[in-house]
PDB file of N, CA and C in Angstrom:
ATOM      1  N   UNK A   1       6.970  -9.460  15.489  1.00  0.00           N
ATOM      2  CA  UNK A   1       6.811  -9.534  14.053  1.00  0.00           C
ATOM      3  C   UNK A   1       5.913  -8.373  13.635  1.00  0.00           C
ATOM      4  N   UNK A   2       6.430  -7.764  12.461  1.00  0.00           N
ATOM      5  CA  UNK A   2       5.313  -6.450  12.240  1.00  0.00           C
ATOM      6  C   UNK A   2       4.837  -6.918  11.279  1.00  0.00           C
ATOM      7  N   UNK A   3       3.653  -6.251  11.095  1.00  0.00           N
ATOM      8  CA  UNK A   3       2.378  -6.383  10.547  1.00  0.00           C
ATOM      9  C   UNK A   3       2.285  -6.359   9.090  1.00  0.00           C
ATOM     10  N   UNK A   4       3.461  -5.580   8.091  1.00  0.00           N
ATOM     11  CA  UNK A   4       3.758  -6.447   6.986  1.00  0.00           C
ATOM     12  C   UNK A   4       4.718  -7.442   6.979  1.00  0.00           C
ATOM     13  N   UNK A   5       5.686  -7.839   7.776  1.00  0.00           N
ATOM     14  CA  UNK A   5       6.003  -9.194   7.931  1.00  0.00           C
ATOM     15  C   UNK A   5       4.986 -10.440   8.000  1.00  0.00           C
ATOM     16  N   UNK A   6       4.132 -10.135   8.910  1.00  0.00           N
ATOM     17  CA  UNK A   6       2.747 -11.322   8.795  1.00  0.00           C
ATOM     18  C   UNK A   6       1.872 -10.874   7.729  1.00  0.00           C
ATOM     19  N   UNK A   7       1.779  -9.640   6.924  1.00  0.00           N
ATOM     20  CA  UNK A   7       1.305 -10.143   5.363  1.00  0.00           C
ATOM     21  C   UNK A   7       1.874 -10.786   4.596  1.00  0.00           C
ATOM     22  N   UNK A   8       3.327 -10.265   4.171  1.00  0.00           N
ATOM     23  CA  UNK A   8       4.093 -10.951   3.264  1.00  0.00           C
ATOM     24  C   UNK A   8       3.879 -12.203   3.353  1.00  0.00           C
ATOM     25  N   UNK A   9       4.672 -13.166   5.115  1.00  0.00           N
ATOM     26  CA  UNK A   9       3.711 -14.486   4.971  1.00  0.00           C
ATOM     27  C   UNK A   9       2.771 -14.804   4.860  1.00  0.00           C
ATOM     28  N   UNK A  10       1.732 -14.326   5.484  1.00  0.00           N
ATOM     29  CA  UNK A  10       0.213 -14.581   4.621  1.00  0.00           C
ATOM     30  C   UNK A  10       0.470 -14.651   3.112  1.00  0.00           C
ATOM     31  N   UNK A  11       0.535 -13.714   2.425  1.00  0.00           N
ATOM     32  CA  UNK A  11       0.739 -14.051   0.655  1.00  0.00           C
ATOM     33  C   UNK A  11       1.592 -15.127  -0.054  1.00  0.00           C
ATOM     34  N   UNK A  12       2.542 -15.378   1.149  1.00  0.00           N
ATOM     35  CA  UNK A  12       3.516 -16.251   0.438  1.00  0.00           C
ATOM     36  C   UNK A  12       2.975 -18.072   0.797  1.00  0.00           C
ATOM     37  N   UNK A  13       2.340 -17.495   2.060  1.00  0.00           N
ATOM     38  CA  UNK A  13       1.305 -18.913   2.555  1.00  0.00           C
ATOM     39  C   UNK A  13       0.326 -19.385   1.332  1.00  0.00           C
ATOM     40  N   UNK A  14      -0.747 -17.890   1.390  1.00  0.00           N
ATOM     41  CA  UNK A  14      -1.589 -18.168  -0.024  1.00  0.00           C
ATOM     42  C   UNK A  14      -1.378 -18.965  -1.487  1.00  0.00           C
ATOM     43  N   UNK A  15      -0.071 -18.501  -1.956  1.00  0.00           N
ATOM     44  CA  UNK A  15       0.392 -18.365  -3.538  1.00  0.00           C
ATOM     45  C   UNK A  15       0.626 -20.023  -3.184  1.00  0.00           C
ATOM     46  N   UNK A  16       1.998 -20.353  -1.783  1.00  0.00           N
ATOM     47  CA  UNK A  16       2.548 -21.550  -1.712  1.00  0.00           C
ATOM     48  C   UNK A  16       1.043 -22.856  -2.053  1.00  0.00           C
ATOM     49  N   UNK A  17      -0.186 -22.471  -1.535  1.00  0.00           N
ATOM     50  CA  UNK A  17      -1.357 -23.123  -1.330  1.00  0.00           C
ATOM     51  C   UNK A  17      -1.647 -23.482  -2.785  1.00  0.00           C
ATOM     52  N   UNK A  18      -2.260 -22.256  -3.303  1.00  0.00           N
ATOM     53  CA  UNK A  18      -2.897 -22.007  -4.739  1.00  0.00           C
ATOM     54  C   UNK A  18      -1.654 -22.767  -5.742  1.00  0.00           C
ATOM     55  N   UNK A  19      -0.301 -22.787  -5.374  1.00  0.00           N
ATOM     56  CA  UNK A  19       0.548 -23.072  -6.500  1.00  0.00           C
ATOM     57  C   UNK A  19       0.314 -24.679  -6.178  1.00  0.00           C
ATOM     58  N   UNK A  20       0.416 -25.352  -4.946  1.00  0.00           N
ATOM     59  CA  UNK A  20       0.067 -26.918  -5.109  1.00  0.00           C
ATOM     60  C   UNK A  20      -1.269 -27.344  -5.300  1.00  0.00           C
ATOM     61  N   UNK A  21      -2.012 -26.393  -5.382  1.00  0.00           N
ATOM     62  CA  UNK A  21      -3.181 -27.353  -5.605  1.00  0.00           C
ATOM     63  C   UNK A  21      -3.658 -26.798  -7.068  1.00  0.00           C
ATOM     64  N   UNK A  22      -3.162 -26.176  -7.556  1.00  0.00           N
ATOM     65  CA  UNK A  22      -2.886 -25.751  -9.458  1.00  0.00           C
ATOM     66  C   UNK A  22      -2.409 -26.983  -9.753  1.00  0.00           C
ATOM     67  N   UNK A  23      -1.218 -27.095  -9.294  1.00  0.00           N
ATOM     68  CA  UNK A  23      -0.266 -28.367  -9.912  1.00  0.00           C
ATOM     69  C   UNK A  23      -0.947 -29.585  -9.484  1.00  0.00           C
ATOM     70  N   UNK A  24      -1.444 -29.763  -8.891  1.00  0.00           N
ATOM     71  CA  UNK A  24      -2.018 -31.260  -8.504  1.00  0.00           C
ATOM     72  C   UNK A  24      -3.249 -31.196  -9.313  1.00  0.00           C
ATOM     73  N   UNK A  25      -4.054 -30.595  -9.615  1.00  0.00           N
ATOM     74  CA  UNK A  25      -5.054 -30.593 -10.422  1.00  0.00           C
ATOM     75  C   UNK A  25      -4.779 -30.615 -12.344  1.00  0.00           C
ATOM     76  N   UNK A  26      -4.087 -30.076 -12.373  1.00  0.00           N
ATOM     77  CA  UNK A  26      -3.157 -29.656 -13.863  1.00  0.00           C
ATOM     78  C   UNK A  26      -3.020 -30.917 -14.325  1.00  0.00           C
ATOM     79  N   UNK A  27      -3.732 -31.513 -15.540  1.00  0.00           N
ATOM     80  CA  UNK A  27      -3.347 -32.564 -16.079  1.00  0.00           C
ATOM     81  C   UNK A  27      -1.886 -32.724 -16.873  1.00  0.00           C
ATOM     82  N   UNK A  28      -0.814 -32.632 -16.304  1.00  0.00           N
ATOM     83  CA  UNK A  28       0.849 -32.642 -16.759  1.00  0.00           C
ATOM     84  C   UNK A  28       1.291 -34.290 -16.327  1.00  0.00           C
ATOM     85  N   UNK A  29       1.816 -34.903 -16.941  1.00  0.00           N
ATOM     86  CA  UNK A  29       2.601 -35.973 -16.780  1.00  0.00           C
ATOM     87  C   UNK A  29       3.719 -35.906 -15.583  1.00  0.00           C
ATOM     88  N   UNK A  30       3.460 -36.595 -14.867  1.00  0.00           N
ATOM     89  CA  UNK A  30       4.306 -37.031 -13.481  1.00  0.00           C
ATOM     90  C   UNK A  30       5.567 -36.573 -13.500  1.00  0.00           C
ATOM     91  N   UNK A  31       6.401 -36.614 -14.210  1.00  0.00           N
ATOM     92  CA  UNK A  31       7.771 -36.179 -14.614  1.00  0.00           C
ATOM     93  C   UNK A  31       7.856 -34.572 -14.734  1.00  0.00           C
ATOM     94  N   UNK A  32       6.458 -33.789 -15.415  1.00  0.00           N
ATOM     95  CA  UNK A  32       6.177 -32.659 -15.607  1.00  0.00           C
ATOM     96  C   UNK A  32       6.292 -31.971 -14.274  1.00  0.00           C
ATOM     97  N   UNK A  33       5.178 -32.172 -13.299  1.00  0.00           N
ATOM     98  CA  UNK A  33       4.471 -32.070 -12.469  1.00  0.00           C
ATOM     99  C   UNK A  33       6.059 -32.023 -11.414  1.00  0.00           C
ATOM    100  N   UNK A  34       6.735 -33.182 -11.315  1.00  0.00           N
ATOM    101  CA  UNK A  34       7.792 -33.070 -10.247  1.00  0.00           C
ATOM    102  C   UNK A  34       8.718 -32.100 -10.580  1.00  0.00           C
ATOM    103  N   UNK A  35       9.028 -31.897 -11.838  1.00  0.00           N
ATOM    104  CA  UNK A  35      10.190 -30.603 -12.212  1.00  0.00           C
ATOM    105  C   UNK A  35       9.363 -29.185 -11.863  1.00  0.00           C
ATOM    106  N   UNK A  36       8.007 -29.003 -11.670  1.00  0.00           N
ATOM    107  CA  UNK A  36       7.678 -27.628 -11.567  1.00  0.00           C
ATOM    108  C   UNK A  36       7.530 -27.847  -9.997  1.00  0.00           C
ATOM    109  N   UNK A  37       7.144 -28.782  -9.459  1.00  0.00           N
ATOM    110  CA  UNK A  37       7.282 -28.783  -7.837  1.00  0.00           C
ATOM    111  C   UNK A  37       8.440 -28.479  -7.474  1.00  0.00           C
ATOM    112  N   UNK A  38       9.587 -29.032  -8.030  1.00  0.00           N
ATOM    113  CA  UNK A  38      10.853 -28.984  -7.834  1.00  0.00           C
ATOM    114  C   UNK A  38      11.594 -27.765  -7.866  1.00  0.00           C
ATOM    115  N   UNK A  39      11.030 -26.683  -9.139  1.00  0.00           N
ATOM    116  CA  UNK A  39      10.920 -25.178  -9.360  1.00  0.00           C
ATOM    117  C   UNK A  39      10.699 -24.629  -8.767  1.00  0.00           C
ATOM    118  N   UNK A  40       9.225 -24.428  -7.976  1.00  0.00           N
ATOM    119  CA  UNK A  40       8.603 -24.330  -7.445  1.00  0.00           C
ATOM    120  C   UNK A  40       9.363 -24.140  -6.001  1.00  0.00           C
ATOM    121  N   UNK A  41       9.370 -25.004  -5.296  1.00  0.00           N
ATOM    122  CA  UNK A  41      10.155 -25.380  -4.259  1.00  0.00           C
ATOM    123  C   UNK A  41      11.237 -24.574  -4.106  1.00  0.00           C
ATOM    124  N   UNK A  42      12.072 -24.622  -4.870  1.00  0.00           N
ATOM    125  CA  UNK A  42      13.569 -23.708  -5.045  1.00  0.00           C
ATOM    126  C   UNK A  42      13.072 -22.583  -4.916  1.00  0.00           C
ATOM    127  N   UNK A  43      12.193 -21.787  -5.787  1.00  0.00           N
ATOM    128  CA  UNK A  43      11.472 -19.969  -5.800  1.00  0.00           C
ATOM    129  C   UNK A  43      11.360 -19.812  -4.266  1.00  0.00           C
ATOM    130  N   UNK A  44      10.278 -20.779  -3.793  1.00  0.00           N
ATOM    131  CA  UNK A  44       9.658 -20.396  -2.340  1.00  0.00           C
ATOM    132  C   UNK A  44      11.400 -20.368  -1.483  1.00  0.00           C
ATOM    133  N   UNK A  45      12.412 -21.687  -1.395  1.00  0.00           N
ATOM    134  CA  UNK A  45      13.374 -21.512  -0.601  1.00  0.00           C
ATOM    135  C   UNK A  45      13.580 -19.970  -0.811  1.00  0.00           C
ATOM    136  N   UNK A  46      14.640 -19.492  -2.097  1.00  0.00           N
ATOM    137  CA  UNK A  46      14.961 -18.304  -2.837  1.00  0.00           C
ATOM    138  C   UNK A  46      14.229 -17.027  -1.701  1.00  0.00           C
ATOM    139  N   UNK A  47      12.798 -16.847  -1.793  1.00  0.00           N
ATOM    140  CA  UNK A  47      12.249 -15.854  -1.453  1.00  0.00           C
ATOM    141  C   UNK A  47      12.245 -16.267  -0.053  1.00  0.00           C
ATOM    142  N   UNK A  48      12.240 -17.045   0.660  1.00  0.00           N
ATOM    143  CA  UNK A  48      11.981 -17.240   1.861  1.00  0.00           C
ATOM    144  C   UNK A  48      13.944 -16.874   2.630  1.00  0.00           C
ATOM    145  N   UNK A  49      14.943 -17.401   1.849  1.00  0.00           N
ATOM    146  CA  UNK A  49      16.004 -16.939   2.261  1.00  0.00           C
ATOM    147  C   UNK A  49      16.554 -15.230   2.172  1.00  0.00           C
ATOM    148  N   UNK A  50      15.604 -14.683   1.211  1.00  0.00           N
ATOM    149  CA  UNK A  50      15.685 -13.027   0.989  1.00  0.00           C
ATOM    150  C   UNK A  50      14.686 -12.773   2.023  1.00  0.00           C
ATOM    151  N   UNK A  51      13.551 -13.480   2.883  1.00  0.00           N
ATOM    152  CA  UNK A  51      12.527 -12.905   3.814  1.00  0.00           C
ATOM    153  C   UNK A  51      13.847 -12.561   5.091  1.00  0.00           C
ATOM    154  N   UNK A  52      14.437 -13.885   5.262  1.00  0.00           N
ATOM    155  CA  UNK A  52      15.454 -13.688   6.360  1.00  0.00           C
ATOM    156  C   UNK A  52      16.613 -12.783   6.570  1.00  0.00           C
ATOM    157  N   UNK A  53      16.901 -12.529   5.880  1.00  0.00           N
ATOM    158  CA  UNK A  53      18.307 -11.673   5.174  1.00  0.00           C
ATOM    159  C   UNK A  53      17.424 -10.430   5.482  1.00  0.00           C
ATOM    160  N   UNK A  54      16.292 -10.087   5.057  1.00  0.00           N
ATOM    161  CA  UNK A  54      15.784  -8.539   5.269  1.00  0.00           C
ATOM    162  C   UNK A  54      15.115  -8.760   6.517  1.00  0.00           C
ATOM    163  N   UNK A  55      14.725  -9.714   7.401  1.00  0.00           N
ATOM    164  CA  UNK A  55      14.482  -9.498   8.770  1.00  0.00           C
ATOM    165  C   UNK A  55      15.807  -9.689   9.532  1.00  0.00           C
ATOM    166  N   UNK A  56      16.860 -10.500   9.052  1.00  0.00           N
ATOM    167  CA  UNK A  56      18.283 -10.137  10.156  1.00  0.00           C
ATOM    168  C   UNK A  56      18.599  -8.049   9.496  1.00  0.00           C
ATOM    169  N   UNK A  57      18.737  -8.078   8.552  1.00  0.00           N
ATOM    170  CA  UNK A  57      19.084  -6.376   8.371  1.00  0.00           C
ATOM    171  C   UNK A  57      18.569  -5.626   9.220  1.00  0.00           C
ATOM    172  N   UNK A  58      17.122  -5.875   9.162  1.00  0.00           N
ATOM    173  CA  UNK A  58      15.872  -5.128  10.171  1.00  0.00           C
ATOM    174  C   UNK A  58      16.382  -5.281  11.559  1.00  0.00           C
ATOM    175  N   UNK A  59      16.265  -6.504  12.028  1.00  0.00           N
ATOM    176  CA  UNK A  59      16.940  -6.673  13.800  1.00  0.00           C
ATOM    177  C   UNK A  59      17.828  -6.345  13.647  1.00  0.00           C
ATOM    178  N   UNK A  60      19.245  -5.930  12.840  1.00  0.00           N
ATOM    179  CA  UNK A  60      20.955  -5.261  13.228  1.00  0.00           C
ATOM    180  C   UNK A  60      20.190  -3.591  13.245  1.00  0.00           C
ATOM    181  N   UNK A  61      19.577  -2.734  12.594  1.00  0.00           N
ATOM    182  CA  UNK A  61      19.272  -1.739  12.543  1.00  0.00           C
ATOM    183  C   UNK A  61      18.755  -1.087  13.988  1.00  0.00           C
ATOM    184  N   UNK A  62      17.490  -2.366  14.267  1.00  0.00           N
ATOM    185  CA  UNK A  62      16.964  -1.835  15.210  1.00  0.00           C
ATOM    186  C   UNK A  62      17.971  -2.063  17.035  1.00  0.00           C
ATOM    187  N   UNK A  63      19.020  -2.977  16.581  1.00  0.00           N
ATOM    188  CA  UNK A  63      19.631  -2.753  17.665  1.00  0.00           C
ATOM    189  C   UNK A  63      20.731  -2.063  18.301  1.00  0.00           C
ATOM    190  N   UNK A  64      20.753  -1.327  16.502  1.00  0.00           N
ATOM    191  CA  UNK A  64      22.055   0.148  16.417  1.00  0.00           C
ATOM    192  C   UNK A  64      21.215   1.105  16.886  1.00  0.00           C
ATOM    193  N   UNK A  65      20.063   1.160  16.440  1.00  0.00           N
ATOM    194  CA  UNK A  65      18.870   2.615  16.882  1.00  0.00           C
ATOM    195  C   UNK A  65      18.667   2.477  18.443  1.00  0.00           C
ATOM    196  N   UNK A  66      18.311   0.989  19.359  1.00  0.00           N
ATOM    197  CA  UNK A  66      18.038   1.264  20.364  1.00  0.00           C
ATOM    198  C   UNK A  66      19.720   1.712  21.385  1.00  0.00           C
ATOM    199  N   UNK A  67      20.596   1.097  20.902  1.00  0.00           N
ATOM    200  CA  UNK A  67      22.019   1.472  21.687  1.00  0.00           C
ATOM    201  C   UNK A  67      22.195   3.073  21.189  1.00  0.00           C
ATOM    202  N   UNK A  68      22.207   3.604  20.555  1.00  0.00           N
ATOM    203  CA  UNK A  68      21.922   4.657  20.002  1.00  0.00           C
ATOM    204  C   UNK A  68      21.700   5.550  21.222  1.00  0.00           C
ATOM    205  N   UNK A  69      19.582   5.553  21.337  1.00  0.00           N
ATOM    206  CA  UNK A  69      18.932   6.004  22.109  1.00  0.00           C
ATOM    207  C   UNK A  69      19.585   5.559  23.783  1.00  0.00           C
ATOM    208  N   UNK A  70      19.874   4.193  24.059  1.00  0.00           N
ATOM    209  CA  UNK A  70      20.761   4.171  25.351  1.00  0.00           C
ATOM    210  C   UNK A  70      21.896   4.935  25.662  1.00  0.00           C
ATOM    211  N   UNK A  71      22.600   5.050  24.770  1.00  0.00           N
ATOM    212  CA  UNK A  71      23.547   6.277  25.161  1.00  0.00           C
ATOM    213  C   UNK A  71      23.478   7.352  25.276  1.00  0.00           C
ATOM    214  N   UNK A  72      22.235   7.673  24.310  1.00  0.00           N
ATOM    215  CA  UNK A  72      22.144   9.043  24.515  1.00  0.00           C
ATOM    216  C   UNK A  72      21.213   9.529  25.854  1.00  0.00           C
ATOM    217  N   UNK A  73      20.112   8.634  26.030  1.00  0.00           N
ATOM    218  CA  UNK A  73      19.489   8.460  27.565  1.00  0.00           C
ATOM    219  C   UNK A  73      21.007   8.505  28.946  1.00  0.00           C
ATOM    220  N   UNK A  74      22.077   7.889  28.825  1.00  0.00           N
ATOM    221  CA  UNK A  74      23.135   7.961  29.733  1.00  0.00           C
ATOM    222  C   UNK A  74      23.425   9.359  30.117  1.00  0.00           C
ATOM    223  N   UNK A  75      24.218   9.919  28.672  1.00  0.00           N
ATOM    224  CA  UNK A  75      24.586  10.754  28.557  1.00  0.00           C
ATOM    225  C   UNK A  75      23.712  12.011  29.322  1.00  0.00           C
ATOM    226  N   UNK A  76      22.127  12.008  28.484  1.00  0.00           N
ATOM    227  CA  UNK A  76      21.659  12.763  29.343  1.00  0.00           C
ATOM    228  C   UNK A  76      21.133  12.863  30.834  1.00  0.00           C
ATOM    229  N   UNK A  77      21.396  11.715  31.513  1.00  0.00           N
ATOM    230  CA  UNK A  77      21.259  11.710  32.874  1.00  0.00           C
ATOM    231  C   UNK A  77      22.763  11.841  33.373  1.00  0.00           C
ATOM    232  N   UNK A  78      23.422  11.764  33.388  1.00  0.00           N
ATOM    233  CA  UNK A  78      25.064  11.917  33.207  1.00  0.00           C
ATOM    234  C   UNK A  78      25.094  13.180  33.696  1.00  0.00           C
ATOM    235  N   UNK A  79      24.585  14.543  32.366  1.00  0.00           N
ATOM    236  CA  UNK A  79      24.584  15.898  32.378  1.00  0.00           C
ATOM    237  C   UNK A  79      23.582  16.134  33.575  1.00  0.00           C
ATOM    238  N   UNK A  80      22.768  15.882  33.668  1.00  0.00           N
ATOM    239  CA  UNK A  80      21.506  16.295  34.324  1.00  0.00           C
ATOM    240  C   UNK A  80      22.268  16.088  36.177  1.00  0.00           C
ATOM    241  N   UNK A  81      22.686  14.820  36.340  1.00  0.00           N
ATOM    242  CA  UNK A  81      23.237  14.578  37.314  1.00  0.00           C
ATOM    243  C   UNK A  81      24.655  15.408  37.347  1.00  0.00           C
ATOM    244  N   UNK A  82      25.417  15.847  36.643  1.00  0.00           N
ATOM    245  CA  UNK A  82      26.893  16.712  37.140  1.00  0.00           C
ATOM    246  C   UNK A  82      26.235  17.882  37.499  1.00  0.00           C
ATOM    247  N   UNK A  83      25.066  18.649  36.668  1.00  0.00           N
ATOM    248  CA  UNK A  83      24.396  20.431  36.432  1.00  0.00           C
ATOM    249  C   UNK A  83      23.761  20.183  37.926  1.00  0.00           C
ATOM    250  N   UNK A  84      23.081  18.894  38.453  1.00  0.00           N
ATOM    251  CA  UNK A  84      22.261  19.135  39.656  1.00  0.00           C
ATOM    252  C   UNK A  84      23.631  19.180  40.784  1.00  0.00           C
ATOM    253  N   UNK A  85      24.492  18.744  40.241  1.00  0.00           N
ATOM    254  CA  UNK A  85      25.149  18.132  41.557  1.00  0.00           C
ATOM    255  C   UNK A  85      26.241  19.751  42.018  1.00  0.00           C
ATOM    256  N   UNK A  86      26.371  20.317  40.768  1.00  0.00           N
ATOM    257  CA  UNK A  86      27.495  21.365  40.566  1.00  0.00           C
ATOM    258  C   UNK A  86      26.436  22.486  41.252  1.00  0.00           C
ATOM    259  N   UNK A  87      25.092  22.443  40.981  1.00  0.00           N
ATOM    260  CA  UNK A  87      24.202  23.867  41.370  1.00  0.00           C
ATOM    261  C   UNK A  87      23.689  23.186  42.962  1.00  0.00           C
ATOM    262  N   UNK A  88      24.379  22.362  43.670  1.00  0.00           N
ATOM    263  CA  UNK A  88      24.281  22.113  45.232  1.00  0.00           C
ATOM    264  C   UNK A  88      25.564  22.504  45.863  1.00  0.00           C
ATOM    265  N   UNK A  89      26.834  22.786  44.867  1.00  0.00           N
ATOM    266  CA  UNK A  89      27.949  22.854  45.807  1.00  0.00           C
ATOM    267  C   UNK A  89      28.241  23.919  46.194  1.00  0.00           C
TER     268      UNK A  89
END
């Protein structure tokens, strides 16, 4: 996990904190109080299903970049091994 990944959750930990204990303190009528939890609730799913979606993007990227670098690591031992093998014959 990188290191703004564990901020973002940190902030989203924070706000999730500060937003229930706003609402539990908030003198709003019970009925009030459950429709903004209920709001509430949905935002955090919302942003928490866009956290995932941009960490699966992130892991497909990084596993095109490392196959990437593996082939091209092949390739160049590949060459390295025909040039050594051709300057022994």
């Amino acid at each position: 996990m990188t290191t703004s990944t564990k901020v973002i959750l940190g902030i989203l930990g924070a706000a999730a904190a500060g937003a229930v204990v706003g609402m539990l303190l908030a003198p709003d009528k019970g009925s009030e109080l459950r429709k903004k939890v209920k709001d509430t609730a949905n935002d955090w799913a919302c942003q928490l299903a866009d956290l995932f979606a941009e960490g699966k993007t992130e892991l497909q990227n990084l596993k095109n970049k490392s196959a990437k670098v593996t082939r091209d690591v092949k390739n160049e031992a590949e060459n390295t091994y025909n040039n050594a093998r051709e300057s022994f014959s």
